[in-house]
Protein backbone atom coordinates (compact mmCIF):
# COMPACT_ATOMS: atom_id res chain seq x y z
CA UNK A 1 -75.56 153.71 60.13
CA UNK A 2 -73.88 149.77 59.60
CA UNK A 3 -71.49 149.29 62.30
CA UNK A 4 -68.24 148.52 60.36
CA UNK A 5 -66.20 145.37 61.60
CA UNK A 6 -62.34 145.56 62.28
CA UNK A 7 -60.38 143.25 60.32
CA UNK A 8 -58.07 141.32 62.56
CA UNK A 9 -54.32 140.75 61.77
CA UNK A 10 -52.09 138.03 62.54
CA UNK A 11 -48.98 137.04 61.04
CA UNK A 12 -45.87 134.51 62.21
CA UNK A 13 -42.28 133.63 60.71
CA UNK A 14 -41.13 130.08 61.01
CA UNK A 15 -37.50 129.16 59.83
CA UNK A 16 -35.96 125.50 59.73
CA UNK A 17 -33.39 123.60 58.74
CA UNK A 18 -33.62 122.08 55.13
CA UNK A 19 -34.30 118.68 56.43
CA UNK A 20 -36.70 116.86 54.92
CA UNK A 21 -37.85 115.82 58.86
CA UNK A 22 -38.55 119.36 59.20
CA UNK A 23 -41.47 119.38 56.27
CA UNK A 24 -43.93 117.96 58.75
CA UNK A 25 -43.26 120.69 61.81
CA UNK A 26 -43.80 122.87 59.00
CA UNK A 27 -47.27 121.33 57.87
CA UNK A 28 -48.27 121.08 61.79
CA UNK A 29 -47.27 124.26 62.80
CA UNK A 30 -48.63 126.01 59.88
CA UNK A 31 -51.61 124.23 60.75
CA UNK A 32 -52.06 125.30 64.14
CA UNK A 33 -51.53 128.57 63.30
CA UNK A 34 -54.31 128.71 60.58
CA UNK A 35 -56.60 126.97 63.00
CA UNK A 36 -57.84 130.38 64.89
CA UNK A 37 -59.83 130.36 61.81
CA UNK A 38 -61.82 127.63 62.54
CA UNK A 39 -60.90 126.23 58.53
CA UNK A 40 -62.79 123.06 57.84
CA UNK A 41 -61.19 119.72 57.05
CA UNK A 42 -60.94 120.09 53.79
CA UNK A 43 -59.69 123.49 53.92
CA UNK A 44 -56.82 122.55 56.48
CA UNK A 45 -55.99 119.01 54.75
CA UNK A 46 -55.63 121.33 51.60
CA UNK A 47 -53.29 123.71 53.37
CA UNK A 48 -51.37 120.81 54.97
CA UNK A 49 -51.40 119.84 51.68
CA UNK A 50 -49.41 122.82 50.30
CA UNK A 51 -46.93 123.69 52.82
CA UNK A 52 -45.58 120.01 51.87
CA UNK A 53 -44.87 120.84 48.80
CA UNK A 54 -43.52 124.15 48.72
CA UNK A 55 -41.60 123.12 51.73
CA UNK A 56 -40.44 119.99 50.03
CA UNK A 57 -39.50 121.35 46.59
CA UNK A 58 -37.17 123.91 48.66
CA UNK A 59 -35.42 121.04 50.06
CA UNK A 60 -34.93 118.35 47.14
CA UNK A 61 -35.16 121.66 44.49
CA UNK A 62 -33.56 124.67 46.06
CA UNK A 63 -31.08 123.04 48.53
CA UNK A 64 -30.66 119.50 46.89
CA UNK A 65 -31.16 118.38 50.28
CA UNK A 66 -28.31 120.47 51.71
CA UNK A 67 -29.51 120.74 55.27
CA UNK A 68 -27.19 123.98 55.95
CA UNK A 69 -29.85 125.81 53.91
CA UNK A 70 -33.03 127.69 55.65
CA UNK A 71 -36.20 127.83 54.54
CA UNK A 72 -38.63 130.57 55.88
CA UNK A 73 -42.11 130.51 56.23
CA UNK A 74 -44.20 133.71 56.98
CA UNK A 75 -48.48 133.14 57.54
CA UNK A 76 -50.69 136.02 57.76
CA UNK A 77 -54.48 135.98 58.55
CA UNK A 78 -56.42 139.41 57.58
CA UNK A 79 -59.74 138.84 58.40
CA UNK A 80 -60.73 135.37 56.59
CA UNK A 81 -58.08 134.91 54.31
CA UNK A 82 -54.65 133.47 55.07
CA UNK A 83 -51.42 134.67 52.80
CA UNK A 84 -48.46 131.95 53.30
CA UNK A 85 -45.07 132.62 51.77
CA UNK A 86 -42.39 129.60 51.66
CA UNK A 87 -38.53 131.35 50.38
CA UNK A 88 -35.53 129.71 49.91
CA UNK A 89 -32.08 130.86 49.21
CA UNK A 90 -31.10 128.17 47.02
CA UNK A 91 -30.57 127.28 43.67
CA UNK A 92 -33.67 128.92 41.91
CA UNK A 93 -35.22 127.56 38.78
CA UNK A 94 -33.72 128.38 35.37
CA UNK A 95 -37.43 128.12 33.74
CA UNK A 96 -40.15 129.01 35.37
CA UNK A 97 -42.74 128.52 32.43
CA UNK A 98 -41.21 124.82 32.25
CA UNK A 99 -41.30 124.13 35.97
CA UNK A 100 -44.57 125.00 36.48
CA UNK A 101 -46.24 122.19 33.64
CA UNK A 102 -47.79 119.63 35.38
CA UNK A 103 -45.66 115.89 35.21
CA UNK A 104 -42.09 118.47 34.66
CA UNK A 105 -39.80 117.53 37.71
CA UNK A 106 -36.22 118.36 37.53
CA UNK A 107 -34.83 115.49 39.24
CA UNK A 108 -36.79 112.15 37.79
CA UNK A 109 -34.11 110.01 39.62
CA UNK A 110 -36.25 110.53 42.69
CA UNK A 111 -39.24 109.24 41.12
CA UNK A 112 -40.85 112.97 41.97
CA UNK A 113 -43.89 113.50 40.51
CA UNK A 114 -43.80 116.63 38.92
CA UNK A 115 -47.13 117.86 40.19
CA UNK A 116 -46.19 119.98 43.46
CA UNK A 117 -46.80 123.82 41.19
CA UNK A 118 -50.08 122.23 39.91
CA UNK A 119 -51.50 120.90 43.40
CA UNK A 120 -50.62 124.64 44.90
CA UNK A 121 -51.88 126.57 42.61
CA UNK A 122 -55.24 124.06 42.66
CA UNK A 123 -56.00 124.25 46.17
CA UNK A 124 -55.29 127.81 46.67
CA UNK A 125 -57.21 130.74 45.71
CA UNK A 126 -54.25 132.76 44.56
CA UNK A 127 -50.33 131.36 43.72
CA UNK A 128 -47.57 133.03 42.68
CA UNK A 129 -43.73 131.87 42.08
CA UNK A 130 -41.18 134.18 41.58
CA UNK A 131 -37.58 132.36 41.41
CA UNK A 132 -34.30 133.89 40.30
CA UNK A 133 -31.31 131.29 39.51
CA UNK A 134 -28.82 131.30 42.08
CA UNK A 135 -30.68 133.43 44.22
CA UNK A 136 -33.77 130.91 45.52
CA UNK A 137 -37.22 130.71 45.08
CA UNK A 138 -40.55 132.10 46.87
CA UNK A 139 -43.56 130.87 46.73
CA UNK A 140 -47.15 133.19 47.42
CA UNK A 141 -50.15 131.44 48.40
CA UNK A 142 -53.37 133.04 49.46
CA UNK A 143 -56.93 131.45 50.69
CA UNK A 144 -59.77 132.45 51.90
CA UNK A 145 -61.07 130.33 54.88
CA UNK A 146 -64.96 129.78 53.80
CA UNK A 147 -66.50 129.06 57.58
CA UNK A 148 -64.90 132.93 58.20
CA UNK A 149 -67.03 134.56 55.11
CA UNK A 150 -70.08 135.25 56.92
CA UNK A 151 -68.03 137.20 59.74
CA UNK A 152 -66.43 139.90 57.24
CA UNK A 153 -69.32 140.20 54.74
């Protein structure tokens, strides 16, 4: 009889101001929270990586840098795989389809990119956007942290 591991659990909410200061607590303490994983470099630069711009298109996107609005961040980690959600209550996007094309930014006066959907879905194992004008936006990542895979196979 194979002895049958217990996933482990562990979740956290974060809310913040919509100040773009506050995008780097966000990437830190997202961070540190993913870290009881023991993620490599790569694997937490890439994270970093996309809590900055979900966090960031919430401010300059879904508040237009209206710092009375909140953006909420909830991590979980079930067994090797972390799920991170980043909502806003803001403006929402109109098109989804169009916002989502790599180079597409709605405010080019900024000099934004347009690549913050693309890099997301790109580092992440799963993405998901779900937006309703008006009402905000969230954003659904999921990854599974490869030095964990030998643990929960």
């Amino acid at each position: 009889m194979t002895e049958k591991k217990e996933v482990q659990r562990n979740f956290m909410t974060l809310q913040f101001s919509a100040k773009s200061e506050n995008e780097s607590f966000a990437r830190v303490t997202v961070a540190a929270f993913i870290s009881q994983l023991d993620p490599t470099m790569d694997e937490l630069s890439d994270l970093k990586t996309v809590i900055s711009e979900a966090v960031t298109n919430s401010i300059i996107h879904g508040y237009d840098g209206n710092p009375e609005g909140i953006v909420t961040i909830n991590a979980e980690i079930v067994g090797d795989t972390v799920t991170i959600t980043v909502e806003d209550k803001g403006a929402g996007i109109e098109d989804l389809d169009l916002a989502r094309q790599p180079l597409y930014t709605s405010k080019p006066e900024l000099e934004r990119s347009g690549m913050g959907f693309t890099i997301m879905e790109n580092f992440m194992d799963e993405f998901e956007v779900s937006s309703e004008p008006g009402s905000g936006t969230s954003i659904r990542m999921k990854k599974r942290i490869e030095s964990k895979k030998a643990l929960y196979n």
